[in-house]
N, C-alpha and C. Protein backbone atom coordinates (compact mmCIF):
# COMPACT_ATOMS: atom_id res chain seq x y z
N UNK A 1 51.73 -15.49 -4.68
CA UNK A 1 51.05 -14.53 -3.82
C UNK A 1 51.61 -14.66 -2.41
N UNK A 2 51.85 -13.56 -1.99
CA UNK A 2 52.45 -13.98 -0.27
C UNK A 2 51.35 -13.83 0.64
N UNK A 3 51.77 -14.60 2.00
CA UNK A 3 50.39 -14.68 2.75
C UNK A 3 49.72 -13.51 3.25
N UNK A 4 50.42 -12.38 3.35
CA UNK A 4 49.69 -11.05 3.68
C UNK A 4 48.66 -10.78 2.31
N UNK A 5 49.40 -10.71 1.35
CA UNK A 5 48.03 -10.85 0.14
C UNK A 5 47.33 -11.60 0.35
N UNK A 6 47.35 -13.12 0.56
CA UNK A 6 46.17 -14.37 0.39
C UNK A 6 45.40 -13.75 1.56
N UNK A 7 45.98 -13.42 2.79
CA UNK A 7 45.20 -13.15 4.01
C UNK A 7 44.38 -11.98 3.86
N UNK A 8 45.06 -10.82 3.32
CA UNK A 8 43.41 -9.48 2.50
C UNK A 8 42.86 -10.44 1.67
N UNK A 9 43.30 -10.68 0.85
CA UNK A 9 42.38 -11.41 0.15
C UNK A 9 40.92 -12.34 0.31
N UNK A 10 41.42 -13.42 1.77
CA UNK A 10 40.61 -13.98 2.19
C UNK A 10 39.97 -12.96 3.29
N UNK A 11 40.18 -12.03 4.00
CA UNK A 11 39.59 -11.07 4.55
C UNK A 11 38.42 -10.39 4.11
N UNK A 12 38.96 -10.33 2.90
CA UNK A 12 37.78 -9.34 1.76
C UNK A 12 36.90 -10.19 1.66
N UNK A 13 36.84 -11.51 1.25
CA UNK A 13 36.31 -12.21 0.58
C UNK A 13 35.00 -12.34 1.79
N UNK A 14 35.51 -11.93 3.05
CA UNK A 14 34.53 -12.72 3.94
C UNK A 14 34.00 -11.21 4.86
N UNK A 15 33.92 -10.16 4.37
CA UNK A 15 33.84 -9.32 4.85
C UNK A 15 32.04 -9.42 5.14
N UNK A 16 31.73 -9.05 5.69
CA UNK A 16 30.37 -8.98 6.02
C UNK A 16 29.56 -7.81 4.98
N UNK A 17 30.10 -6.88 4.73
CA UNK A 17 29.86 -5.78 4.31
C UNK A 17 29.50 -5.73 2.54
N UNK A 18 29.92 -7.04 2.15
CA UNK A 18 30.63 -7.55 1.06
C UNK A 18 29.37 -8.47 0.43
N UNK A 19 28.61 -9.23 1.46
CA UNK A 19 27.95 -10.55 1.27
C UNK A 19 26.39 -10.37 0.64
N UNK A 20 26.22 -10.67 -0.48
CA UNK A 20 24.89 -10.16 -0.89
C UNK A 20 23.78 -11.16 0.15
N UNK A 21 24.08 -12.10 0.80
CA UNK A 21 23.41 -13.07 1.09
C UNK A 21 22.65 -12.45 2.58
N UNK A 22 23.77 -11.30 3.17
CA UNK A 22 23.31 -10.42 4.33
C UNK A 22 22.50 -9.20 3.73
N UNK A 23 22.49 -8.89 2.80
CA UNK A 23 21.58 -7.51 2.26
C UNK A 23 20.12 -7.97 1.89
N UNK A 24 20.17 -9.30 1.09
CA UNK A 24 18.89 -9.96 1.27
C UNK A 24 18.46 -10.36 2.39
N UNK A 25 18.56 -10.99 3.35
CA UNK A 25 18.32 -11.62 4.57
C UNK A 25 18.03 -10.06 5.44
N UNK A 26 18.71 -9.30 5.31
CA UNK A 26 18.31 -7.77 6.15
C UNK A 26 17.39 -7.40 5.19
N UNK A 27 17.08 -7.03 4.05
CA UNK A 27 16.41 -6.53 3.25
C UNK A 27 14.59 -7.25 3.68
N UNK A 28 14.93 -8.58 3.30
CA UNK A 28 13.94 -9.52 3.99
C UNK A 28 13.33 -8.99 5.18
N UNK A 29 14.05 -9.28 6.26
CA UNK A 29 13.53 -9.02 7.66
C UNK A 29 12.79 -7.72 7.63
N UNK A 30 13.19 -6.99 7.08
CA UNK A 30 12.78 -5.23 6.84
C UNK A 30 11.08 -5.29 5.92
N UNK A 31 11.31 -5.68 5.03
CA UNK A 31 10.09 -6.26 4.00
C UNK A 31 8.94 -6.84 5.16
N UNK A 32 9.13 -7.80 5.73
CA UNK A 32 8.08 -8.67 6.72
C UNK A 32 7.88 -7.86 7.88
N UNK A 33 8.99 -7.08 7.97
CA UNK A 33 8.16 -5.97 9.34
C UNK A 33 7.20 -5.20 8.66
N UNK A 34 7.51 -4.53 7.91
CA UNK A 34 6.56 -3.82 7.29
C UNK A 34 5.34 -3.92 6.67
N UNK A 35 5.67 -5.28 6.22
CA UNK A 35 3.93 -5.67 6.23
C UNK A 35 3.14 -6.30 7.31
N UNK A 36 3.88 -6.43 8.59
CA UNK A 36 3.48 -6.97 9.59
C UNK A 36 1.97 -6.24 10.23
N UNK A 37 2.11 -5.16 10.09
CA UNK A 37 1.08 -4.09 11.37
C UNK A 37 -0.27 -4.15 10.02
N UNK A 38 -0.14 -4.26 8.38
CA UNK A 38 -0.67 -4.55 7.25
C UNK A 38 -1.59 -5.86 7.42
N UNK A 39 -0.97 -6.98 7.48
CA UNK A 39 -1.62 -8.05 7.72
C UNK A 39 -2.40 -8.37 9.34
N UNK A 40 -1.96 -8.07 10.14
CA UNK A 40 -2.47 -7.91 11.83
C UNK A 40 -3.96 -7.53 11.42
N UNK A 41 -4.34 -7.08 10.98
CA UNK A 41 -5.26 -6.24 10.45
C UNK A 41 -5.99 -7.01 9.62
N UNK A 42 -6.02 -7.81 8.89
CA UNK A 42 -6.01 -9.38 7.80
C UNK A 42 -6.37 -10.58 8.74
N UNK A 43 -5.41 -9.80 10.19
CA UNK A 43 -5.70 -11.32 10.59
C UNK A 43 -4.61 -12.63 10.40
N UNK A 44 -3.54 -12.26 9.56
CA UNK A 44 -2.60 -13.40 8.55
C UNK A 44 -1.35 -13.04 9.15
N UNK A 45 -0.44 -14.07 9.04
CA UNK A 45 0.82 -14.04 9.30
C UNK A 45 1.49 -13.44 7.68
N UNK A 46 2.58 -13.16 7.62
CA UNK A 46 3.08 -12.78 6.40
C UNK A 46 2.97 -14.37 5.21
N UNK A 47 3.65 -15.99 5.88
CA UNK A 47 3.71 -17.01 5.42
C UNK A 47 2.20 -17.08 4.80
N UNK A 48 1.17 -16.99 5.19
CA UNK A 48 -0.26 -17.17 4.96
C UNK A 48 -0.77 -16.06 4.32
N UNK A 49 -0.27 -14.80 3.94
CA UNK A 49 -0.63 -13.85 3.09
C UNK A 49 -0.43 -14.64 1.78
N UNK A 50 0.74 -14.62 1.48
CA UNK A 50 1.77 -15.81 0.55
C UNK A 50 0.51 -16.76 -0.09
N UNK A 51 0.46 -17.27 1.11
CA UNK A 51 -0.83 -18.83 0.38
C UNK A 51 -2.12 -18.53 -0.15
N UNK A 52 -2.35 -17.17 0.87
CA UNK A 52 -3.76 -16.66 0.12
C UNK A 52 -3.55 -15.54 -1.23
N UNK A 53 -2.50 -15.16 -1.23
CA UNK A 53 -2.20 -14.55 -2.68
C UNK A 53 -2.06 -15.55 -3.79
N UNK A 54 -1.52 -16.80 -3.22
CA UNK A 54 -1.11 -18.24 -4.64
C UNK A 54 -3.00 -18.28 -4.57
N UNK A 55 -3.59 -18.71 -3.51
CA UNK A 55 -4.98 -19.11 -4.03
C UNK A 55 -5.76 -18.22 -4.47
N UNK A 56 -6.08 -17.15 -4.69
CA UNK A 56 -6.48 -15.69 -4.91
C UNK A 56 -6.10 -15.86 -6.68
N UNK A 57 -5.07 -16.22 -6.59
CA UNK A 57 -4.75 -16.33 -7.90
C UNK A 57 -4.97 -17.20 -8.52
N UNK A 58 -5.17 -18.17 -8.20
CA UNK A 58 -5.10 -19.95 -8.54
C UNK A 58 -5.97 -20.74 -7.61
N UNK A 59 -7.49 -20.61 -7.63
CA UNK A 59 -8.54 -21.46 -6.67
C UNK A 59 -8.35 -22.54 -7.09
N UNK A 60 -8.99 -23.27 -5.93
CA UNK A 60 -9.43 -24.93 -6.50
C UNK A 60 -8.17 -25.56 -6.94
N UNK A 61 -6.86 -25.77 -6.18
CA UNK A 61 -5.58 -26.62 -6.58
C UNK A 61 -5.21 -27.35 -5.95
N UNK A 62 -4.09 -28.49 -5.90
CA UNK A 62 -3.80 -29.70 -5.23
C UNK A 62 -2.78 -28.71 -4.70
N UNK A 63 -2.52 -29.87 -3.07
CA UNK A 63 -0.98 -29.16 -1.96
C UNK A 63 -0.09 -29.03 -2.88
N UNK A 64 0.06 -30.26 -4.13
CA UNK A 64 1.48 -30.19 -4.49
C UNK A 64 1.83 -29.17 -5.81
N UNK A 65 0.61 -28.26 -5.78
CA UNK A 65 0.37 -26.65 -7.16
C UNK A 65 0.58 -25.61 -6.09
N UNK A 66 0.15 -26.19 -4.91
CA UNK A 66 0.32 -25.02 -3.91
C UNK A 66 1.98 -24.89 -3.38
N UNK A 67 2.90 -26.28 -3.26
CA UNK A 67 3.84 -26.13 -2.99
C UNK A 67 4.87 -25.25 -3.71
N UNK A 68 4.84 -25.64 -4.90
CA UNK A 68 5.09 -25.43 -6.18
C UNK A 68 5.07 -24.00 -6.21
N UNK A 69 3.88 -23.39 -6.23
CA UNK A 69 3.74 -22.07 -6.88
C UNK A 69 4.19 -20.97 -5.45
N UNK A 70 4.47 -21.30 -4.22
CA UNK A 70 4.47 -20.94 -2.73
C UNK A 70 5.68 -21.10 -2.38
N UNK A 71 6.49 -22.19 -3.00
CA UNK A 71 7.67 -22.38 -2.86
C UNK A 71 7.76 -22.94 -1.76
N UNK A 72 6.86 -23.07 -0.47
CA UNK A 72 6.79 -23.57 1.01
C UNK A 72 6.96 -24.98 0.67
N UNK A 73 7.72 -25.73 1.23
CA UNK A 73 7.40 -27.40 1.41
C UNK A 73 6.09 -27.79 1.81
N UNK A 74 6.07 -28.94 1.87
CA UNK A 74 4.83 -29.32 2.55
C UNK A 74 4.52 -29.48 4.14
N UNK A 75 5.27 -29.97 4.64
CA UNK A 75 5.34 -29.55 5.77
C UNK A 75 5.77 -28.60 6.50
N UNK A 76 5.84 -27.26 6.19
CA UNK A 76 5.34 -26.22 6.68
C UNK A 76 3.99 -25.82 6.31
N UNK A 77 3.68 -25.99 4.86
CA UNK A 77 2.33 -25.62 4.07
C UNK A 77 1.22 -26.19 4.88
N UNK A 78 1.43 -28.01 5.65
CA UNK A 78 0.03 -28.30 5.73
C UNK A 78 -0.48 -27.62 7.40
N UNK A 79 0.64 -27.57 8.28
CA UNK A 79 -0.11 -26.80 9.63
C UNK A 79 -0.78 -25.08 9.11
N UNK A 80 0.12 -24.85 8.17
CA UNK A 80 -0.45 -23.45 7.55
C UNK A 80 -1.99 -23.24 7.40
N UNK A 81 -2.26 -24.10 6.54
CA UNK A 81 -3.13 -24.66 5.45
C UNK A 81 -4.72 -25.23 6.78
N UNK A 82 -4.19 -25.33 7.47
CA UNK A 82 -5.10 -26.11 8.56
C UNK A 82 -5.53 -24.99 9.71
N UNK A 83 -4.84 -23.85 9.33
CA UNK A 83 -4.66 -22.67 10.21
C UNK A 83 -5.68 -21.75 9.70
N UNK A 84 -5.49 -21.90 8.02
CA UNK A 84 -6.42 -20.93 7.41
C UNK A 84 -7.80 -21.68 7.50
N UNK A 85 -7.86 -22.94 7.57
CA UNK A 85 -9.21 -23.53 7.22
C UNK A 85 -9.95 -23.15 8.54
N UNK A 86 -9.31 -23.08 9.77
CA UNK A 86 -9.58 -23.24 10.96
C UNK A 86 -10.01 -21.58 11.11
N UNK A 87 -9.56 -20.51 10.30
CA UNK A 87 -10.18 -19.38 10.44
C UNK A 87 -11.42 -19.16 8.81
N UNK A 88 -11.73 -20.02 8.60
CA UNK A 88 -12.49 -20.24 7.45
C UNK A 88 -11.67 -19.64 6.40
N UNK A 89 -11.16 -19.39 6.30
CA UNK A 89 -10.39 -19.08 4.84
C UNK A 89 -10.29 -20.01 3.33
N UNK A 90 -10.22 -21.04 3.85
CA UNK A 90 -10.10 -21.95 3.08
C UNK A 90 -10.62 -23.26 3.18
N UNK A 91 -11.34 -24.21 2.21
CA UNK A 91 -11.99 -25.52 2.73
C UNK A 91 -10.45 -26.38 1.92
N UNK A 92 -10.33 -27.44 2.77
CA UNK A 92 -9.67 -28.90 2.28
C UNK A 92 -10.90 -29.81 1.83
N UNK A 93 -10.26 -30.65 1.05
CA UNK A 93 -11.33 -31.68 0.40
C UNK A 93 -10.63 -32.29 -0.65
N UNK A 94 -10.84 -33.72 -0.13
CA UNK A 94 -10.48 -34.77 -1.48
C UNK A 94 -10.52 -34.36 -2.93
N UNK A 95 -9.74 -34.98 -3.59
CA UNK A 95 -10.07 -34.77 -5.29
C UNK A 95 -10.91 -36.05 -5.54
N UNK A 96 -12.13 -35.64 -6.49
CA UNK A 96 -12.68 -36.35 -6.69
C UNK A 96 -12.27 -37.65 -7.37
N UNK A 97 -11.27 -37.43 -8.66
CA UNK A 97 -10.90 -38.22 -9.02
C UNK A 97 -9.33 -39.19 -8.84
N UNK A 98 -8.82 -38.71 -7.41
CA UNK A 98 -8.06 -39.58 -6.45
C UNK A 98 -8.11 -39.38 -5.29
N UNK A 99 -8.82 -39.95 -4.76
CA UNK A 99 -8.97 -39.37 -2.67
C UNK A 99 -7.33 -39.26 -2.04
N UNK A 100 -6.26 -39.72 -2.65
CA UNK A 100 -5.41 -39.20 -2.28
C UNK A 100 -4.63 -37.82 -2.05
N UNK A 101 -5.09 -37.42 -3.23
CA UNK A 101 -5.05 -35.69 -3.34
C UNK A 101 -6.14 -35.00 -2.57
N UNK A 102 -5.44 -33.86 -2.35
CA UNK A 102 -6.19 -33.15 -1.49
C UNK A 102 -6.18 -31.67 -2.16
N UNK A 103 -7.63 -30.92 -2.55
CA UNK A 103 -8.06 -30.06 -3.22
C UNK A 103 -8.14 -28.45 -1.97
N UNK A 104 -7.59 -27.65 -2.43
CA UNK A 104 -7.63 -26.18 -1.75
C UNK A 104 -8.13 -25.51 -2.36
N UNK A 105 -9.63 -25.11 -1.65
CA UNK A 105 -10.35 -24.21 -2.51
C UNK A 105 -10.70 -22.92 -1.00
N UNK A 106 -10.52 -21.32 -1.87
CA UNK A 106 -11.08 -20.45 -1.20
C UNK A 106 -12.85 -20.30 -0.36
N UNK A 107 -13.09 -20.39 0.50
CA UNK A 107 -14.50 -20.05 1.13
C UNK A 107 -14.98 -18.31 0.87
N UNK A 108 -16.32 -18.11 0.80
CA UNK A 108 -16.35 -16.72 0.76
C UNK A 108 -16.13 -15.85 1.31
N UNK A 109 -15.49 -16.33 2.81
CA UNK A 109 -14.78 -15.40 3.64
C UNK A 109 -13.42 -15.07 3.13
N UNK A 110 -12.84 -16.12 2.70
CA UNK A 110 -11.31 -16.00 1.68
C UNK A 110 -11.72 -15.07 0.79
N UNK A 111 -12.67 -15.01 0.03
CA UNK A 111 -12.58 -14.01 -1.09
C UNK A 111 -13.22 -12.88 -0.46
N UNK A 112 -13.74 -12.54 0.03
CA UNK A 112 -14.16 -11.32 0.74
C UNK A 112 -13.08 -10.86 1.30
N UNK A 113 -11.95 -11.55 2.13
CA UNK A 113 -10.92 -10.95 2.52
C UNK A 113 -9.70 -10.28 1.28
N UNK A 114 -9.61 -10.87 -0.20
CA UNK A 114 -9.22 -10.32 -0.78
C UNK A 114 -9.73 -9.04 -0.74
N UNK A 115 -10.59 -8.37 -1.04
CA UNK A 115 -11.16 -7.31 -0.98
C UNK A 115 -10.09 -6.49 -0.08
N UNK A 116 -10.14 -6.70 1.13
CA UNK A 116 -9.11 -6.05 1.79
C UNK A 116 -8.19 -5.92 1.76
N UNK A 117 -7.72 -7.08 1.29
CA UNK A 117 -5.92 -7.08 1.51
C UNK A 117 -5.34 -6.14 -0.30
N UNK A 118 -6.41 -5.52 -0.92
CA UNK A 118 -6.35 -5.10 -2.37
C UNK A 118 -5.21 -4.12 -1.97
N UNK A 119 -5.07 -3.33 -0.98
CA UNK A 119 -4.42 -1.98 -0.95
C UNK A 119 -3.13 -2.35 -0.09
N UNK A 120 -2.55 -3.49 0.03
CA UNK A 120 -1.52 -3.85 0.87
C UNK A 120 -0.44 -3.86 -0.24
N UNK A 121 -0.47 -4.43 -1.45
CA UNK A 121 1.01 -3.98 -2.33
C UNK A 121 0.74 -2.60 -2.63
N UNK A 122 0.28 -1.58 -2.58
CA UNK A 122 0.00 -0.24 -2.61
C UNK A 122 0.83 0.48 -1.63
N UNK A 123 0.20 0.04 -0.19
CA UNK A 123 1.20 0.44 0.84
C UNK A 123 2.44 -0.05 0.97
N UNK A 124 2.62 -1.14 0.70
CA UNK A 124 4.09 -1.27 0.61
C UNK A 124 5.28 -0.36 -0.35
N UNK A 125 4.88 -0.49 -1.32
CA UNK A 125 5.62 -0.34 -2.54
C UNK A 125 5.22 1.75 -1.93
N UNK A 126 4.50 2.37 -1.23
CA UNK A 126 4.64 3.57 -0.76
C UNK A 126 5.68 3.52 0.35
N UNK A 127 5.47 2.78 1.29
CA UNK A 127 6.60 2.61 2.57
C UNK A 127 7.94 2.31 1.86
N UNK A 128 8.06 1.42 0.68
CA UNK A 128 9.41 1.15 0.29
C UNK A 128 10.05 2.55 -0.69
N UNK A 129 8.81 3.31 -1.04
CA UNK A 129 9.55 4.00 -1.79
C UNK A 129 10.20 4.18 -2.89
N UNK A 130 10.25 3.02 -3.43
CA UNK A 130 11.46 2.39 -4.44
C UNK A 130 10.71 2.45 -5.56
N UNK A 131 11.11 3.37 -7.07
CA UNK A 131 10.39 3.57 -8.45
C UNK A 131 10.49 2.19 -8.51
N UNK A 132 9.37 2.09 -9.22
CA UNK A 132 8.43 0.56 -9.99
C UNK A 132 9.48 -0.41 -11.06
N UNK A 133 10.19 0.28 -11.46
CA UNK A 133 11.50 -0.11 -12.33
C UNK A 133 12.24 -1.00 -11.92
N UNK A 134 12.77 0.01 -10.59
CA UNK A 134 13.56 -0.46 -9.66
C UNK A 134 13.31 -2.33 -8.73
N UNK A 135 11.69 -1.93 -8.19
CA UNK A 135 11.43 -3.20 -7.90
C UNK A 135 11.29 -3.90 -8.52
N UNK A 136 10.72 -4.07 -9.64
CA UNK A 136 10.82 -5.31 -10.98
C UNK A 136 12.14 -5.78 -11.05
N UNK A 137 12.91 -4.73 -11.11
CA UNK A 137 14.30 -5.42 -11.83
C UNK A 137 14.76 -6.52 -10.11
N UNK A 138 14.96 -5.55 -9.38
CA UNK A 138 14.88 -6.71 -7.80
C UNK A 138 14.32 -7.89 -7.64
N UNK A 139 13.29 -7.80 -8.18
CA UNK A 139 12.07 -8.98 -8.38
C UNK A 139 13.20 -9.97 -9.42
N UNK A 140 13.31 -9.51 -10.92
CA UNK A 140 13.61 -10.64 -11.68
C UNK A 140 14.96 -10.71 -10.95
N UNK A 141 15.76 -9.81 -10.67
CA UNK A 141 17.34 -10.62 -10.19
C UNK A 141 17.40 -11.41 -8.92
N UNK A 142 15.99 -11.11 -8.17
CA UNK A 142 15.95 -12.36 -7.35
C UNK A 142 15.31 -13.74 -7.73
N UNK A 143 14.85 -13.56 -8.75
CA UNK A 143 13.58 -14.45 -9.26
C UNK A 143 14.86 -15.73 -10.03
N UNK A 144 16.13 -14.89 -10.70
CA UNK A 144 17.00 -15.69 -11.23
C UNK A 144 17.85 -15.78 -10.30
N UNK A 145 18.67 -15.47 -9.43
CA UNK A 145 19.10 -16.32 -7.82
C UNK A 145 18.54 -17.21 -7.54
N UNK A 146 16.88 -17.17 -7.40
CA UNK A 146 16.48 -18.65 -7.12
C UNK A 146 16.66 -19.94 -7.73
N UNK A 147 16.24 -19.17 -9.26
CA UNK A 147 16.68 -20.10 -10.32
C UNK A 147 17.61 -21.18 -10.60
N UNK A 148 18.75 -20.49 -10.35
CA UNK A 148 20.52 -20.72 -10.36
C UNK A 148 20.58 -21.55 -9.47
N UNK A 149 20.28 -20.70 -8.21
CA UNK A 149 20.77 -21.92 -6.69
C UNK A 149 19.61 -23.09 -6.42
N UNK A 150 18.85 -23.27 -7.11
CA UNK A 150 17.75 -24.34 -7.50
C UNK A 150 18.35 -25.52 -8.34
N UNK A 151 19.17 -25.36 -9.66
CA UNK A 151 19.75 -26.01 -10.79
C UNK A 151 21.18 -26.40 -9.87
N UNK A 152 21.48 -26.83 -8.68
CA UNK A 152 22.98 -27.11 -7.88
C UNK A 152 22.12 -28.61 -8.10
């Protein structure tokens, strides 16, 4: 190969235009604006929508079901986590059967706020526009990206 080839070559390779890693990351940023003026309204940051959708779904679990299913580490999760309790959203509390663990359960202000936040994947998925097909399949081909670059 001569170096004017290797050099398109490596040109292409690094093209910006090219990089799926910039269409997600823009795609992203675009996604969290848009639910931004959604949640303001909630009261929640987008990160803490996240935690109250895992508990909404899954009451009464240890940090490390919450990490897990949130994907957040723990140290981002626990100032989170201390943020929601602090707007009643959520109580902390020992597990009974190891005081080391620590149990996340919804308060009835948490579940009353579900109530509200019911019509926020509604509006989105209207602002995005995008047939239902379409986002699923986005969903699983990101769902297996994670997968992949998880198994390194």
């Amino acid at each position: 190969m001569s170096n004017d080839a290797k050099k398109s070559s490596d040109d292409s390779a690094l093209s910006l235009d090219r990089q799926i890693c910039h269409s997600l990351y823009s795609a992203t940023n675009a996604l969290v604006r848009a639910y931004r003026p959604l949640l303001q309204q909630l009261d929640l940051t987008y990160p803490q929508y996240l935690v109250m959708m895992s508990l909404w779904q899954r009451d009464s679990v240890s940090i490390s079901s919450l990490v897990e299913h949130t994907r957040f580490d723990a140290g981002t999760l626990t100032p989170m986590l201390q943020r929601l309790q602090g707007k009643g959203l959520i109580d902390i509390h020992r597990a009974e059967d190891d005081e080391r663990r620590k149990i996340i359960k919804v308060t009835r202000k948490g579940r009353a706020l579900k109530k509200s936040a019911c019509d926020v994947p509604g509006q989105i998925a209207c602002t995005a526009a995008m047939p239902a097909a379409d986002a699923l399949r986005l969903k699983a081909l990101c769902e297996t990206l994670v997968s992949n670059l998880a198994n390194d």
